[in-house]
C-alpha atoms as a PDB file:
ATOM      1  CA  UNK A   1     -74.098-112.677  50.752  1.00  0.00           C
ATOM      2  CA  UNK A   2     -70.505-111.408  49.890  1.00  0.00           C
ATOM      3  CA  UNK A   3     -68.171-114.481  48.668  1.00  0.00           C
ATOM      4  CA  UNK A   4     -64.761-113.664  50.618  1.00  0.00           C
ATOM      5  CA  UNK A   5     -63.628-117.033  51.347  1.00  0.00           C
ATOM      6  CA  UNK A   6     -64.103-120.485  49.525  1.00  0.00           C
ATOM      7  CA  UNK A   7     -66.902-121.386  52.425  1.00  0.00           C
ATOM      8  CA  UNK A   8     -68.993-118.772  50.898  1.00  0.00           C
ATOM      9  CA  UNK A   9     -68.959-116.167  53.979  1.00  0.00           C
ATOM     10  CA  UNK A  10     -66.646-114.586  56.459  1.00  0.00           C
ATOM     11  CA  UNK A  11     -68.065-116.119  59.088  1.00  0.00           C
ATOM     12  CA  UNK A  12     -66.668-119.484  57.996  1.00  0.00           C
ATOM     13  CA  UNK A  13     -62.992-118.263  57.834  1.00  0.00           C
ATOM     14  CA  UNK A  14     -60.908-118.660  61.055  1.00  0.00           C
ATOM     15  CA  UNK A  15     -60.043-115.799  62.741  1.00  0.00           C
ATOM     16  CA  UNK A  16     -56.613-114.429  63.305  1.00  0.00           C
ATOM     17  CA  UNK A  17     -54.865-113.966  66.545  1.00  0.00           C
ATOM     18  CA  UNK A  18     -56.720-110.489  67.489  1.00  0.00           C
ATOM     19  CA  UNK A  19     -60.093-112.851  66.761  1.00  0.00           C
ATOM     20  CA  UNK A  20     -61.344-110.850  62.947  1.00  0.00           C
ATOM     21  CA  UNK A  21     -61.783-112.911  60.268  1.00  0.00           C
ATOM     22  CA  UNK A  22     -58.620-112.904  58.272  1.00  0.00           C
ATOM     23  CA  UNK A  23     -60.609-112.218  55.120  1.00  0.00           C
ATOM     24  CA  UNK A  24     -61.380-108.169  57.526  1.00  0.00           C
ATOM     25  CA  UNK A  25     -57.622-108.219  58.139  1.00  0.00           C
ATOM     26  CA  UNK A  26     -56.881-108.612  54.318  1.00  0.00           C
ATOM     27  CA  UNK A  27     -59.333-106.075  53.095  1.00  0.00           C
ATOM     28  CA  UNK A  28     -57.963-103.329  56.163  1.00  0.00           C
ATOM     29  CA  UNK A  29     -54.285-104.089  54.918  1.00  0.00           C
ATOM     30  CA  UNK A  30     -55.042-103.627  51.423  1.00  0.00           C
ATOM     31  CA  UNK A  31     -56.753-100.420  52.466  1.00  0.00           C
ATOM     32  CA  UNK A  32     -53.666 -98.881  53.935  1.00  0.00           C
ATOM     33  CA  UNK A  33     -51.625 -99.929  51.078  1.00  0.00           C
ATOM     34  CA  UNK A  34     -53.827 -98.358  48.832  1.00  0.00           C
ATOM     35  CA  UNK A  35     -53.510 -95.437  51.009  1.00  0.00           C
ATOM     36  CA  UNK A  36     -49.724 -95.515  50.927  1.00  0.00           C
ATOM     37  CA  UNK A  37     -49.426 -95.891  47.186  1.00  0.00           C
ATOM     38  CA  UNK A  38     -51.724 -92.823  46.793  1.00  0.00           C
ATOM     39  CA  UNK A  39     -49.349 -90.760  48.955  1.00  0.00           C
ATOM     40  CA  UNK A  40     -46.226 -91.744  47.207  1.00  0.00           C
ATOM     41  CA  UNK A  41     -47.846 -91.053  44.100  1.00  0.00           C
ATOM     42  CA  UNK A  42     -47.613 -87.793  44.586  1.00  0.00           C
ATOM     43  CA  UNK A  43     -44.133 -86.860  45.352  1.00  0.00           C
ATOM     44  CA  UNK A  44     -43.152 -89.778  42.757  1.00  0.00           C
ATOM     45  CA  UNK A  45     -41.852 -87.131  40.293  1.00  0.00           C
ATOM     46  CA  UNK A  46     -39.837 -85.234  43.040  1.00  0.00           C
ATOM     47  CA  UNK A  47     -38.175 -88.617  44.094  1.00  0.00           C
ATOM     48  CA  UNK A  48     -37.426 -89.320  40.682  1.00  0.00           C
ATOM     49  CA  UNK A  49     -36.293 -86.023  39.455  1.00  0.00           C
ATOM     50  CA  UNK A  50     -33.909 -85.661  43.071  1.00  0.00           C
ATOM     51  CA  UNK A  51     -33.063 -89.654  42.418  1.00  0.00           C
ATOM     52  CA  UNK A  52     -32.094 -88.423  38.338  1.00  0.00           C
ATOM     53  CA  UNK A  53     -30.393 -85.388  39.603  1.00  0.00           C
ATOM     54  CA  UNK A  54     -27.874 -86.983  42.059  1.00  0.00           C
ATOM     55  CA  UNK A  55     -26.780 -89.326  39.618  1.00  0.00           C
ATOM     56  CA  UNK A  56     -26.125 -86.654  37.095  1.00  0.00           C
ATOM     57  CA  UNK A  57     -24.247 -84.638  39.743  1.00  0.00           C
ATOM     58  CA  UNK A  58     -22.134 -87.833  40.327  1.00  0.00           C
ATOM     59  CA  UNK A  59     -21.405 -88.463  36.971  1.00  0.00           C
ATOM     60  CA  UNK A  60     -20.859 -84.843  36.164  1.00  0.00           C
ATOM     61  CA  UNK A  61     -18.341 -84.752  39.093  1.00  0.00           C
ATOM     62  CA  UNK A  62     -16.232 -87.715  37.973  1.00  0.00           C
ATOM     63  CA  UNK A  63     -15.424 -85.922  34.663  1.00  0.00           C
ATOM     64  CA  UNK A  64     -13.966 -83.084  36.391  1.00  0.00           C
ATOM     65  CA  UNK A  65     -11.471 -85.509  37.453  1.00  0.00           C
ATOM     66  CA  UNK A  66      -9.269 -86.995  34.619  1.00  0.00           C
ATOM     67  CA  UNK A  67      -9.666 -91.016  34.592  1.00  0.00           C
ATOM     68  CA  UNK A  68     -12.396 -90.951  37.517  1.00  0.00           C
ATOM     69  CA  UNK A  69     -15.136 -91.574  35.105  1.00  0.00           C
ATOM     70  CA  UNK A  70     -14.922 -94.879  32.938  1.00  0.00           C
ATOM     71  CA  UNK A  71     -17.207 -93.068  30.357  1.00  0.00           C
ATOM     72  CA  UNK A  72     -14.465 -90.402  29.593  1.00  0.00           C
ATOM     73  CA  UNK A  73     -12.869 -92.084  26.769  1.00  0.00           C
ATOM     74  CA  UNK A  74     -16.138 -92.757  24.925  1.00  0.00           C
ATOM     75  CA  UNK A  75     -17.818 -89.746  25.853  1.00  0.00           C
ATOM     76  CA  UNK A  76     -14.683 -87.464  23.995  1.00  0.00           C
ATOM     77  CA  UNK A  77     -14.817 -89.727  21.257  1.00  0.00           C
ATOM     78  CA  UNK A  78     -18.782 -89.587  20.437  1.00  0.00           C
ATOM     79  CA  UNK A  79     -18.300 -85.859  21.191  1.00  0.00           C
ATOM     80  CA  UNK A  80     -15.023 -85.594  18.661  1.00  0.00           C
ATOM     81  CA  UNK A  81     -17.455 -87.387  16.102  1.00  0.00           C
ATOM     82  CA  UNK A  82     -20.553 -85.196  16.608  1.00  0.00           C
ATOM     83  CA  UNK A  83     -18.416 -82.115  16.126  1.00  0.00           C
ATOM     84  CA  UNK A  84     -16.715 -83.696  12.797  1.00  0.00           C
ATOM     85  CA  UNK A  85     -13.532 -83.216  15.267  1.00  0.00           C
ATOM     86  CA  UNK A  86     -13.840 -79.383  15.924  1.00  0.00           C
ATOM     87  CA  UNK A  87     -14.193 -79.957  19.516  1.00  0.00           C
ATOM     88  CA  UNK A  88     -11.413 -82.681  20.927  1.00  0.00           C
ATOM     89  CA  UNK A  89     -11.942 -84.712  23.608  1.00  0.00           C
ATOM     90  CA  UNK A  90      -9.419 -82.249  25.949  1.00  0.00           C
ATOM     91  CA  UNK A  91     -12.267 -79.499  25.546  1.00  0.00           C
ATOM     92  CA  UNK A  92     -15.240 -81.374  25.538  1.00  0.00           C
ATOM     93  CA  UNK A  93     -14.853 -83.318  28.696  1.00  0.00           C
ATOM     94  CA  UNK A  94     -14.883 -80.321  30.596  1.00  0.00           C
ATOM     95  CA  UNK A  95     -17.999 -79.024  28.833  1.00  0.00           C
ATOM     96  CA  UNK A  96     -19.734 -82.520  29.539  1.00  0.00           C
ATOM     97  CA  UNK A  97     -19.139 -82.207  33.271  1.00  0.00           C
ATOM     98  CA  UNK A  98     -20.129 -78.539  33.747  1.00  0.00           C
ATOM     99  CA  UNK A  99     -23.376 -79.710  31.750  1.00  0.00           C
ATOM    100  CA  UNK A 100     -24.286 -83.036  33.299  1.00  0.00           C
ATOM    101  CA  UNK A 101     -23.237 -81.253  36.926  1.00  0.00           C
ATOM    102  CA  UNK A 102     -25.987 -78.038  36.177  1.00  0.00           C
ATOM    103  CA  UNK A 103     -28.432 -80.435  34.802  1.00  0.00           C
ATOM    104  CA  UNK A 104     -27.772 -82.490  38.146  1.00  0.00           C
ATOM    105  CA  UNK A 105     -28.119 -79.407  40.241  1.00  0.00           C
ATOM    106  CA  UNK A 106     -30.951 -77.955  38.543  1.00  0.00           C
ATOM    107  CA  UNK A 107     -32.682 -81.096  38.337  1.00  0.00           C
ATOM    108  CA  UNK A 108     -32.130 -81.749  42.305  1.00  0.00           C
ATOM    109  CA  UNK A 109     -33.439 -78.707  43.291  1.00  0.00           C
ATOM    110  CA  UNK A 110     -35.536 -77.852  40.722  1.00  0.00           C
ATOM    111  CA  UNK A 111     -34.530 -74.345  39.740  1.00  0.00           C
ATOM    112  CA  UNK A 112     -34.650 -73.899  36.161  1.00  0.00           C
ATOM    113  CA  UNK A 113     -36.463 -77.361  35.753  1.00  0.00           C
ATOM    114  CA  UNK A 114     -37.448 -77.022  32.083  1.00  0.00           C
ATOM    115  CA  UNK A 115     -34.576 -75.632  31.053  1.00  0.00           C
ATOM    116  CA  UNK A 116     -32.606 -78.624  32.942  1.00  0.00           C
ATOM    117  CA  UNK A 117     -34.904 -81.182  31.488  1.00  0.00           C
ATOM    118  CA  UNK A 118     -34.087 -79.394  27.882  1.00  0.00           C
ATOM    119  CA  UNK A 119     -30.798 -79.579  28.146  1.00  0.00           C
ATOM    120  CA  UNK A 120     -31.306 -83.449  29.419  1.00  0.00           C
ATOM    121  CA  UNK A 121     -33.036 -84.789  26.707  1.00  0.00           C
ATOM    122  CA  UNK A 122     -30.482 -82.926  24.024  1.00  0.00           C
ATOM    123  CA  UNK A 123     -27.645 -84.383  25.750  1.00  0.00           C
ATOM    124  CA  UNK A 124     -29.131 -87.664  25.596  1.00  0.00           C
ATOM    125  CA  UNK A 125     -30.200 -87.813  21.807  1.00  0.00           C
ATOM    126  CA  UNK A 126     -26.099 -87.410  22.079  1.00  0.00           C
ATOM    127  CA  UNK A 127     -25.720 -89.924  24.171  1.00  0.00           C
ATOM    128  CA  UNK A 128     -28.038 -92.364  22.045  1.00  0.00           C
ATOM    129  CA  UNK A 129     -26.030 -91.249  19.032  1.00  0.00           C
ATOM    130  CA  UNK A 130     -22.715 -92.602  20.144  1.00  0.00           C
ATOM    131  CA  UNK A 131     -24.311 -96.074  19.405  1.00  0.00           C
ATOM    132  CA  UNK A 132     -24.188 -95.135  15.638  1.00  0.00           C
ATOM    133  CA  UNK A 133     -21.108 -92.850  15.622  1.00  0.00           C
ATOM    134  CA  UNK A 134     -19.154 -95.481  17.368  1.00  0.00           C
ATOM    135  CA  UNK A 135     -20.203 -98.829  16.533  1.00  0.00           C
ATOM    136  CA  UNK A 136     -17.024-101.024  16.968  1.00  0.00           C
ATOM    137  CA  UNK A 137     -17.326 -99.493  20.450  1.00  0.00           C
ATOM    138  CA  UNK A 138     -21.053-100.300  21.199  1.00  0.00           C
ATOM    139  CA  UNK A 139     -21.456-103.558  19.250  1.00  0.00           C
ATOM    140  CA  UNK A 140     -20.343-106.968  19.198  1.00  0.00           C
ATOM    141  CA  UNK A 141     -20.673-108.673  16.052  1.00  0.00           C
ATOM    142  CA  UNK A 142     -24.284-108.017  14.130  1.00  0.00           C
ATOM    143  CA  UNK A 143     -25.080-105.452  16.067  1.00  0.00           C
ATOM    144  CA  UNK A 144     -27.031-107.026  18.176  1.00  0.00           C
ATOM    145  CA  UNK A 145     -24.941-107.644  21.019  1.00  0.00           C
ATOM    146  CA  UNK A 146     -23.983-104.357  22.955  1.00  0.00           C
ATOM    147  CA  UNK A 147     -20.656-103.950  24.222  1.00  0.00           C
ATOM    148  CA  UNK A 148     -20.006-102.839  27.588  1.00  0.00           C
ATOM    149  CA  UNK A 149     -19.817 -99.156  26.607  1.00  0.00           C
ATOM    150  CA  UNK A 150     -22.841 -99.927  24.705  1.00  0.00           C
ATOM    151  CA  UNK A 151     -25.174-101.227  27.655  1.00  0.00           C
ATOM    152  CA  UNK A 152     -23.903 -98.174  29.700  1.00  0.00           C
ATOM    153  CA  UNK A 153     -25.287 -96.423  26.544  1.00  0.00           C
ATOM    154  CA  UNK A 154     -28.467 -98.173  26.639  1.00  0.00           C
ATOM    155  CA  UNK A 155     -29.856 -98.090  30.154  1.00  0.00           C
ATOM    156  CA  UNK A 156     -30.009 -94.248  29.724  1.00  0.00           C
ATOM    157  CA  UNK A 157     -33.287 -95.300  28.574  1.00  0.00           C
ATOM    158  CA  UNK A 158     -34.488 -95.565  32.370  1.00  0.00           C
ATOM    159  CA  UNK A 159     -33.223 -92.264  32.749  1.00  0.00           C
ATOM    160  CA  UNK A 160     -34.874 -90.919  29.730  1.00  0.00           C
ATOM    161  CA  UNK A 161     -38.129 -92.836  30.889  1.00  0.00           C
ATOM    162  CA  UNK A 162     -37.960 -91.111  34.408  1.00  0.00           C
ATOM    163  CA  UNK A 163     -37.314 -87.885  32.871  1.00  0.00           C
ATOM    164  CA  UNK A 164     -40.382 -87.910  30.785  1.00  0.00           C
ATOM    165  CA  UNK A 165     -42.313 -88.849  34.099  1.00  0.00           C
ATOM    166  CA  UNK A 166     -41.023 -85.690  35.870  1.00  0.00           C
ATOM    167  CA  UNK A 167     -41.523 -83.747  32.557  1.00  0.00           C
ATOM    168  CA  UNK A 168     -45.031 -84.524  32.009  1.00  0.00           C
ATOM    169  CA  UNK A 169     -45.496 -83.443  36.180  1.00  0.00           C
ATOM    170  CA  UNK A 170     -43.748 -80.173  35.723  1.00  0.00           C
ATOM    171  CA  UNK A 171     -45.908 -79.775  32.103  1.00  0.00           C
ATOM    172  CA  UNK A 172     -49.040 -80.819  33.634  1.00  0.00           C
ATOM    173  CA  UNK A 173     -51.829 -77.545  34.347  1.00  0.00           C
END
């Protein structure tokens, strides 16, 4: 005898509107989940490479447009730093939007895909460098507190973490 209810059998369970056991209705509803979970698991790494892509094309976008993108001061100050100020801010906005824009585009339609994701994770070991180029920016007191610029800094790591998901699907045999 199968234990599916505390009685000991299914029989014992009352039976839902449509008159099956409610422990048949659980087991049929898992089923279909189940079901529904397996089919999502396979376009997982589109939706999160389109899902990745769109925000970089956003993001990109805004620094085409001076003062659209609250990042834009930060972003041509880490950049200033990791050139050791050959590039200034004026020139490397620009460059930051065409970049995050064709890793946006590339990454939403996946043309050039591991090329785009490349180019991703390079621009964010930049991005994750800021934190230590530009601490009075990105930390409070003891470094242990992030500033505003910092957690915009930080939850990148979703985006790196999603990234590696759609890498490992495009790397896969």
């Amino acid at each position: 005898m199968t234990d599916t209810s505390h009685t000991g059998s299914t029989a014992d369970a009352p039976p839902d509107p449509v008159g099956r056991p409610r422990a048949s209705r659980r087991r049929r509803v898992q089923g279909q989940l189940a079901r529904r979970g397996q089919r999502y698991q396979r376009v997982s790494a589109t939706v999160l490479r389109v899902c990745v892509g769109l925000l970089f094309c956003w993001f990109g976008l805004l620094k085409f447009f001076p003062g659209a993108s609250s990042a834009e001061g930060v972003a041509g100050r880490a950049m200033t730093e990791m050139t050791l100020g050959l590039v200034p801010a004026g020139v490397s906005l620009p460059l930051l939007a065409v970049l995050e824009t064709a890793i946006g585009c590339c990454l939403v339609t996946g043309l050039l895909l591991r090329w785009a994701l490349a180019a991703f994770f390079l621009h964010m070991t930049g991005v994750f460098l800021s934190l230590a180029l530009l601490p009075g920016e990105m930390w409070r007191a003891y470094g242990a507190v992030p500033t505003l610029e910092g957690q915009y800094v930080l939850k990148n790591v979703v985006l790196v973490a999603a990234c590696l998901h759609v890498a490992a699907d495009e790397l896969a045999p």
